[in-house]
N, C-alpha and C. Protein backbone atom coordinates (compact mmCIF):
# COMPACT_ATOMS: atom_id res chain seq x y z
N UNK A 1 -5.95 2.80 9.28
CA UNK A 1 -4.61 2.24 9.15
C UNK A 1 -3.65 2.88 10.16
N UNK A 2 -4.04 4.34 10.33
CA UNK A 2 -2.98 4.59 11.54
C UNK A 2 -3.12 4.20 12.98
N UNK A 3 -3.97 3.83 13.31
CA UNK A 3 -4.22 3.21 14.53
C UNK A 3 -3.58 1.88 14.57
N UNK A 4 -4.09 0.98 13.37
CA UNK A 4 -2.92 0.15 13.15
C UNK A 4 -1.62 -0.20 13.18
N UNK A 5 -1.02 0.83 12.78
CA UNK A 5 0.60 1.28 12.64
C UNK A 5 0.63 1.65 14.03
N UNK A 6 -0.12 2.61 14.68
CA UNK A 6 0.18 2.58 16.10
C UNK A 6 0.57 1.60 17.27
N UNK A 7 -0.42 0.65 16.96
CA UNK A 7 -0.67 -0.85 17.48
C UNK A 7 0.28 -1.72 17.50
N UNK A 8 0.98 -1.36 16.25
CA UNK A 8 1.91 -2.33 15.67
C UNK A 8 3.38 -1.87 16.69
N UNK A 9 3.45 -0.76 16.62
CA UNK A 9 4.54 0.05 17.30
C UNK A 9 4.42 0.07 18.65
N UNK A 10 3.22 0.02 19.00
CA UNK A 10 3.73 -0.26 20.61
C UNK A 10 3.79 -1.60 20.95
N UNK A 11 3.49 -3.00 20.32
CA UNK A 11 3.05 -4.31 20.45
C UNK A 11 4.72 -4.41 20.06
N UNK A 12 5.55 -4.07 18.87
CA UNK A 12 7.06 -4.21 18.93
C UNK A 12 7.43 -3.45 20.18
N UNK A 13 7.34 -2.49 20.74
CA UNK A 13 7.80 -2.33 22.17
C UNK A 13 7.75 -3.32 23.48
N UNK A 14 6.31 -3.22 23.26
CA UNK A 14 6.23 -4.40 24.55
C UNK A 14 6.86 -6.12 24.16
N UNK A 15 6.13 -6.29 23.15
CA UNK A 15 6.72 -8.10 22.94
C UNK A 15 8.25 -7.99 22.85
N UNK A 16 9.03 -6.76 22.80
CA UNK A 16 10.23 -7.21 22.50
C UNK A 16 11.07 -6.36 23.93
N UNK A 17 10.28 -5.81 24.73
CA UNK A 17 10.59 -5.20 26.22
C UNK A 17 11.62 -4.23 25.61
N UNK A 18 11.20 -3.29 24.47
CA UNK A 18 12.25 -2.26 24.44
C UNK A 18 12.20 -1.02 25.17
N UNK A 19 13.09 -0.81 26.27
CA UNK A 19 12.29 0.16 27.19
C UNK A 19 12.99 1.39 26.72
N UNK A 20 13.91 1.61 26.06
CA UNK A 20 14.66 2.76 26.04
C UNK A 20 14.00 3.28 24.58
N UNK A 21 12.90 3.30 24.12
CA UNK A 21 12.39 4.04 22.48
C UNK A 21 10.96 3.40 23.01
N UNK A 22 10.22 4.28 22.23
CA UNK A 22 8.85 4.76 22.28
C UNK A 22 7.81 4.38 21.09
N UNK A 23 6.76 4.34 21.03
CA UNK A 23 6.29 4.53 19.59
C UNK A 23 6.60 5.82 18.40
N UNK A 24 7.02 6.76 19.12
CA UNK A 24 6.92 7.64 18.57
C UNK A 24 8.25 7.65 17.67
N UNK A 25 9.44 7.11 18.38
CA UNK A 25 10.61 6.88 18.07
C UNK A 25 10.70 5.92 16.81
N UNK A 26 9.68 5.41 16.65
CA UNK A 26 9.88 4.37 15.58
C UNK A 26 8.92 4.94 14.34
N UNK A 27 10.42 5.03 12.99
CA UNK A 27 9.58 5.40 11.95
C UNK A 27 8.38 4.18 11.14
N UNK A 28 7.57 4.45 10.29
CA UNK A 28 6.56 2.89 10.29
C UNK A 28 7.39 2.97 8.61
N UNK A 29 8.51 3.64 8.10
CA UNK A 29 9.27 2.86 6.70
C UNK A 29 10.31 2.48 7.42
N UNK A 30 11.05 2.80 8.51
CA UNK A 30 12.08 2.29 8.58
C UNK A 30 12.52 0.76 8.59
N UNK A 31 13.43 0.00 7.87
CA UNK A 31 13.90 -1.19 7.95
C UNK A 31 13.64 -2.05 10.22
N UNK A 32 13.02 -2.78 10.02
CA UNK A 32 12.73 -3.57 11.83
C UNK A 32 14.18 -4.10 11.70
N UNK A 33 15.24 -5.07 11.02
CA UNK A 33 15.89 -5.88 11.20
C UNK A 33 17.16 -4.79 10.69
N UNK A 34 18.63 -5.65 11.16
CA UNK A 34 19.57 -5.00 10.60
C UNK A 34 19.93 -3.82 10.88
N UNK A 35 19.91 -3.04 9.67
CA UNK A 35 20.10 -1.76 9.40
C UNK A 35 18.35 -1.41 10.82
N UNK A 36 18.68 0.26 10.84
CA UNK A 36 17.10 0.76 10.96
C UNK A 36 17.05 0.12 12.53
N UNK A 37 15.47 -0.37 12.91
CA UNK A 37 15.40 -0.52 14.37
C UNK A 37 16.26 -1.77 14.72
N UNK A 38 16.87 -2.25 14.15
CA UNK A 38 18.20 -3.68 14.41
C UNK A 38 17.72 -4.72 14.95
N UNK A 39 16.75 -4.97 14.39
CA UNK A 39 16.31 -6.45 15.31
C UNK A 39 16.72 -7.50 15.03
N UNK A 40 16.86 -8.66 15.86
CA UNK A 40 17.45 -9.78 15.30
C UNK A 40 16.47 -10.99 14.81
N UNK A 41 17.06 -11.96 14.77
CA UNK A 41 16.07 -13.47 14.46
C UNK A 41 15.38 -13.77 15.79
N UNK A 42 15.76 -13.89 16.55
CA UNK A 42 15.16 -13.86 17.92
C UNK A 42 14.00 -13.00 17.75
N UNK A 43 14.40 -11.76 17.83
CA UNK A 43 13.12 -10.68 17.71
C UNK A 43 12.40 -11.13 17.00
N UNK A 44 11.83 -11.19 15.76
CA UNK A 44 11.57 -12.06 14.74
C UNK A 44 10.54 -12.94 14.74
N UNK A 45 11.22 -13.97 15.60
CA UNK A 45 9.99 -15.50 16.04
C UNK A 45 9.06 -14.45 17.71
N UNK A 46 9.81 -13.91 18.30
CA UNK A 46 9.15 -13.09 19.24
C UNK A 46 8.09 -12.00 18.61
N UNK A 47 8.10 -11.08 17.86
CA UNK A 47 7.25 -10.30 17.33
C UNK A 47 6.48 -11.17 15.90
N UNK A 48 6.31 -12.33 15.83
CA UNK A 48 5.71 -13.31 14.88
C UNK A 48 4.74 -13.63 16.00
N UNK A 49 5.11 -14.32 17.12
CA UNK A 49 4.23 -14.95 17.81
C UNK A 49 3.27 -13.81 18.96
N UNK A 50 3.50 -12.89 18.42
CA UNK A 50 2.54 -11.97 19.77
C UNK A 50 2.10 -11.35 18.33
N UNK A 51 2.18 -11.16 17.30
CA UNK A 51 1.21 -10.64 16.06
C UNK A 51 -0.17 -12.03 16.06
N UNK A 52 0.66 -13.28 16.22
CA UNK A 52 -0.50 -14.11 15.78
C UNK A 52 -1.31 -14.14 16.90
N UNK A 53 -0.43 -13.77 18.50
CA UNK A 53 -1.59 -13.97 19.09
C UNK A 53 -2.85 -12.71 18.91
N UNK A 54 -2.60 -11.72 18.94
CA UNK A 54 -3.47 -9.95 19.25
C UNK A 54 -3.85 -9.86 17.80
N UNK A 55 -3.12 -10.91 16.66
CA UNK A 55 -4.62 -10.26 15.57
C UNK A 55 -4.72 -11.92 15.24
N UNK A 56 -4.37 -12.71 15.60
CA UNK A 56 -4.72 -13.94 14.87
C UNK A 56 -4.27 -14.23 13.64
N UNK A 57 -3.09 -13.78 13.29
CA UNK A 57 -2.64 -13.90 11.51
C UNK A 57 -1.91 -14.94 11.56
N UNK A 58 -1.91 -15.62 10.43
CA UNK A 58 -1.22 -17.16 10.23
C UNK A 58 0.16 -16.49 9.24
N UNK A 59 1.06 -16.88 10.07
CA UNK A 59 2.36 -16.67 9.34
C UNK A 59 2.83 -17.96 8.98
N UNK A 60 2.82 -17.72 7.44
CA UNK A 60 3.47 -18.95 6.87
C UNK A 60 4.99 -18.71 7.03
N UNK A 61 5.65 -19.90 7.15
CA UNK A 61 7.70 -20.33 6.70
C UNK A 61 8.27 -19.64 5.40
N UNK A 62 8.05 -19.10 4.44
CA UNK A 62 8.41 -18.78 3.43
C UNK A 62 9.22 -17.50 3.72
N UNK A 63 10.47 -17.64 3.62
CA UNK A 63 11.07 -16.83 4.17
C UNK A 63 11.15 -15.67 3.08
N UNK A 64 11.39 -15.86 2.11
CA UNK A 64 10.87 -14.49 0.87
C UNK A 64 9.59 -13.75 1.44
N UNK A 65 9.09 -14.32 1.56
CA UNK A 65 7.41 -13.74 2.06
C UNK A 65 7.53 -12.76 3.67
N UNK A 66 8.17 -13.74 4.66
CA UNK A 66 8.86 -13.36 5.77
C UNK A 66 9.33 -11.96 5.41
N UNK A 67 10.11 -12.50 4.99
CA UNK A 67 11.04 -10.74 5.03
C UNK A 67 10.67 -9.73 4.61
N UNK A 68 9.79 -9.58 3.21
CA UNK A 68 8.76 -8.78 2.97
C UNK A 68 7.93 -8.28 3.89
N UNK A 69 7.01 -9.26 4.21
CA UNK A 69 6.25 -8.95 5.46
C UNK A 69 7.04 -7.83 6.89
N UNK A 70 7.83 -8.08 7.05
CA UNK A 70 8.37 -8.06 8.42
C UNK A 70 9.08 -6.56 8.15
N UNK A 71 9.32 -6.27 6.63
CA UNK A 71 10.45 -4.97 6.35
C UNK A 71 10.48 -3.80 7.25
N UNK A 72 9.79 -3.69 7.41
CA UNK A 72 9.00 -2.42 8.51
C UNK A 72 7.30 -2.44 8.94
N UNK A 73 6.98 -1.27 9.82
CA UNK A 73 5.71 -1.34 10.50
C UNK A 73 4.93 -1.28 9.57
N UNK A 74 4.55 -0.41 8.15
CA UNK A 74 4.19 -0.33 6.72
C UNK A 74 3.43 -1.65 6.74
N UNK A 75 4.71 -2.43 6.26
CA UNK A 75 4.66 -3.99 5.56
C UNK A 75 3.73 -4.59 6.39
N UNK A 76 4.17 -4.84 7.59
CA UNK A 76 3.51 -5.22 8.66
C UNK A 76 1.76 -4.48 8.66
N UNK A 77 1.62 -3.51 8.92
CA UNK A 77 -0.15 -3.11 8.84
C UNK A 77 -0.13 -3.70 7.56
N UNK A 78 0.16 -3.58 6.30
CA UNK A 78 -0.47 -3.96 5.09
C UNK A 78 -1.02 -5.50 5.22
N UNK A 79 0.33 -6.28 5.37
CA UNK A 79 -0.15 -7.88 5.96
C UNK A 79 -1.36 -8.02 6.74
N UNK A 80 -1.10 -7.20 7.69
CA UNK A 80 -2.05 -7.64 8.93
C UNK A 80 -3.53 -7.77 8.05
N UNK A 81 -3.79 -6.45 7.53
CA UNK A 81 -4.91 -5.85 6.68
C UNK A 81 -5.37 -6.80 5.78
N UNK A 82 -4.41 -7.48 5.11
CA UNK A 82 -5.07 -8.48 3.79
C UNK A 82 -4.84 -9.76 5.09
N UNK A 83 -4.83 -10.07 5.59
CA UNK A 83 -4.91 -11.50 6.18
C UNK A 83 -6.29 -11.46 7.02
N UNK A 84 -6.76 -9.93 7.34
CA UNK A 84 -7.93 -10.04 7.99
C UNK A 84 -9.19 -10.16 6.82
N UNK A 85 -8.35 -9.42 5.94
CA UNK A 85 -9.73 -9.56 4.57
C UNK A 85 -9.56 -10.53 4.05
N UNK A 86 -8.71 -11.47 4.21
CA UNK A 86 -8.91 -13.00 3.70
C UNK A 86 -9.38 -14.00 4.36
N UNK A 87 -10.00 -13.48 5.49
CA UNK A 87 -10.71 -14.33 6.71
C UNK A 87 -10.09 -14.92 7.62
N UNK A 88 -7.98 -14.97 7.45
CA UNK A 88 -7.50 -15.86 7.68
C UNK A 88 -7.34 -15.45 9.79
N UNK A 89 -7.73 -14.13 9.80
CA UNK A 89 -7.82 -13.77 11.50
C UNK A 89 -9.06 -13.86 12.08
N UNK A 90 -9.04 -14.41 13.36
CA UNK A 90 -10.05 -13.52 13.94
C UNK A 90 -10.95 -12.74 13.91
């Protein structure tokens, strides 16, 4: 899982061209949106569509689900993790 969380943290660097913070800089509880690393809706559909491409995960519209998912890098490896054990990746 930490390689994961790693993955995850530098893949939000690059898909979102943040050049000024690091992986290291990013906590994996801290809030991605808002508050915490401040990302916006933009960011959002941008770090949605470079997750589905590099693990193949099907993100459903459900925006309850969304936001859960997305809370931080955490949320994010956990998702990633059950969408691969549900066959639904790659």
């Amino acid at each position: 899982m930490d390689n994961l969380i790693q993955e995850i943290k530098e893949l939000i660097i690059k898909a979102l061209e943040l050049e000024d913070i690091s992986a290291a800089d990013i906590d994996e509880n801290e809030a991605l949106f808002d508050e915490g690393l401040g990302l916006d809706s933009i960011d959002a559909l941008e770090l949605g569509v470079a997750l589905q491409k590099k693990y193949g995960v099907k993100i459903e519209n459900k925006k309850e689900d969304l936001a859960e998912h997305f809370a931080n890098v955490n949320t994010l490896a956990n998702f990633i993790t059950e969408m691969k054990a549900q066959g639904e990746s790659a």
